[in-house]
Protein backbone atom coordinates (compact mmCIF):
# COMPACT_ATOMS: atom_id res chain seq x y z
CA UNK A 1 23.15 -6.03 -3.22
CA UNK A 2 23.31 -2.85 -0.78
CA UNK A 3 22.07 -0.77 -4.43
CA UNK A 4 19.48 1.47 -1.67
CA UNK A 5 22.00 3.72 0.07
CA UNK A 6 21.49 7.42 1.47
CA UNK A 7 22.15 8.86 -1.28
CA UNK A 8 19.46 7.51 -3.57
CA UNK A 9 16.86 6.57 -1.02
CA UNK A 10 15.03 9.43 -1.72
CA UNK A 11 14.93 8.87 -4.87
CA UNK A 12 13.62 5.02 -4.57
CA UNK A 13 10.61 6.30 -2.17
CA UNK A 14 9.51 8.86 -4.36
CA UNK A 15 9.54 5.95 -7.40
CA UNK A 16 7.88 3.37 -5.38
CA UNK A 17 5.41 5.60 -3.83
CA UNK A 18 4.46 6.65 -7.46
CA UNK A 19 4.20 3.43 -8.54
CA UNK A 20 2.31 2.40 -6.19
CA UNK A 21 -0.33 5.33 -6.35
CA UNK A 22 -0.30 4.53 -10.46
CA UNK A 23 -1.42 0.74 -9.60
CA UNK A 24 -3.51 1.62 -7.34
CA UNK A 25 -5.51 4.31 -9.41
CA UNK A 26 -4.81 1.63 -12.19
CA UNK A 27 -6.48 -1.39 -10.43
CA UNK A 28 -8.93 0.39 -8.02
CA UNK A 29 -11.03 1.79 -11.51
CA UNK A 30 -12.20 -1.42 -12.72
CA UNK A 31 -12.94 -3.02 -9.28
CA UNK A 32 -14.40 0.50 -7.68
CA UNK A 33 -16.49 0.25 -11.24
CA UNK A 34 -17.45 -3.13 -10.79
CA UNK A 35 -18.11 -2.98 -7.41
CA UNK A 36 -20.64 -0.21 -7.92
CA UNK A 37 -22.49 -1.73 -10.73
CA UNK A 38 -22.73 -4.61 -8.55
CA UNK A 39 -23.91 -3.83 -5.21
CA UNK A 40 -23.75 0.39 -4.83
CA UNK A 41 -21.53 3.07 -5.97
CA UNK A 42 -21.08 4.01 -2.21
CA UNK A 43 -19.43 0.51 -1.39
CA UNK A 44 -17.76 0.66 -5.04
CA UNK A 45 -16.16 4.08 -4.14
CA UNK A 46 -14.90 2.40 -1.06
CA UNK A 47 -13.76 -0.50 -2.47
CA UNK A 48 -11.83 1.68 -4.68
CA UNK A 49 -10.29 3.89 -2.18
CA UNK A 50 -9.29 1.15 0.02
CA UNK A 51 -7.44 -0.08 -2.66
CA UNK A 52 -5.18 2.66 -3.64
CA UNK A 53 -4.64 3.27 -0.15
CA UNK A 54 -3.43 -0.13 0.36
CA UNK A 55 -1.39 0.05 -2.81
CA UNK A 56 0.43 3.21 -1.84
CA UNK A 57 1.56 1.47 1.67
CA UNK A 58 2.54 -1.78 0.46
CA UNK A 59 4.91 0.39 -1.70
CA UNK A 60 6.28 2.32 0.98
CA UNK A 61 6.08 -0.21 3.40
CA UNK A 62 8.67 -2.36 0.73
CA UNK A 63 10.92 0.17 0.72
CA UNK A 64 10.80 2.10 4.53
CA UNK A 65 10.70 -1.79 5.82
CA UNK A 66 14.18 -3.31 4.53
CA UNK A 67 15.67 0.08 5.27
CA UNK A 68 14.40 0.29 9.14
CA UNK A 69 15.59 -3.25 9.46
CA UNK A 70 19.10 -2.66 7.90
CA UNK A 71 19.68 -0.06 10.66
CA UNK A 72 18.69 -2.29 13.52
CA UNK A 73 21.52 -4.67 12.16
CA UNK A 74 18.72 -7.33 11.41
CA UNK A 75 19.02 -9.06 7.60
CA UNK A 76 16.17 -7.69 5.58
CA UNK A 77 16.33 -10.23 3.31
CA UNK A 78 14.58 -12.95 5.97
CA UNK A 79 12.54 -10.84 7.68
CA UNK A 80 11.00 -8.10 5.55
CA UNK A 81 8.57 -9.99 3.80
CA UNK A 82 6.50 -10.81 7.13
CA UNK A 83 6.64 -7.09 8.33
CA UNK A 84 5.66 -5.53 5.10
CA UNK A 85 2.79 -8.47 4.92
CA UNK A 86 1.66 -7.40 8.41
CA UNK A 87 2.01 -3.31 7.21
CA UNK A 88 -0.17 -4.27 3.95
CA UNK A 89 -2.75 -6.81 6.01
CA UNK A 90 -3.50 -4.50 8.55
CA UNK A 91 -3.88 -1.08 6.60
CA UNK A 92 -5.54 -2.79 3.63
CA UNK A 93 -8.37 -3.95 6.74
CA UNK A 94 -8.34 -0.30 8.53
CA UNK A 95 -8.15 1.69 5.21
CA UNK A 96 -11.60 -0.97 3.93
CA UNK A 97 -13.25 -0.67 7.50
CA UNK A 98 -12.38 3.20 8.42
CA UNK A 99 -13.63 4.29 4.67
CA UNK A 100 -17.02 2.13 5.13
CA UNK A 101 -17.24 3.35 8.46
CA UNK A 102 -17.04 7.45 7.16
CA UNK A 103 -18.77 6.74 3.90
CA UNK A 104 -21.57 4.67 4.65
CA UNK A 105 -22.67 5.37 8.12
């Protein structure tokens, strides 16, 4: 619908980055909470972190994605949704591997 132009992009990142910080906080409580009852609160608090990490990108990724790919001329309608799967797949795995990696070791 072209509604994401220049002049209100900024505006759109700073929403979607928001919202995705507020799910991730939102969804990474009862999981990190779990998680630590569970097995540890060390892998709990990673769990957690991981997932409000991963949260935060998949929100930016949704938005900085469609834009990039507008500017190279390339329809972000068909191929977003496999780059901003890739973005969430491979951060969500670094963010879950680096944060076991610091916290536990």
């Amino acid at each position: 619908t072209r509604a994401l132009t220049r002049s209100n992009a900024g505006r759109v990142i700073r929403r979607e980055a928001l919202v995705g910080l507020l799910n991730g906080v939102a969804l990474a409580a009862p999981l990190g909470g779990a998680t630590a009852l569970l097995f540890s609160p060390g892998i709990g608090a990673v769990i957690a972190a991981a997932l409000i990490v991963n949260l935060f990108v998949a929100a930016l990724a949704g938005v900085f994605v469609p834009l990039l790919l507008e500017r190279l001329g390339v329809d972000p309608a068909l191929a977003s949704g496999t780059f901003v799967t890739t973005v969430t797949d491979v951060v969500g795995f670094l963010a879950f591997l680096g944060l076991a990696t610091l916290v536990l070791l």
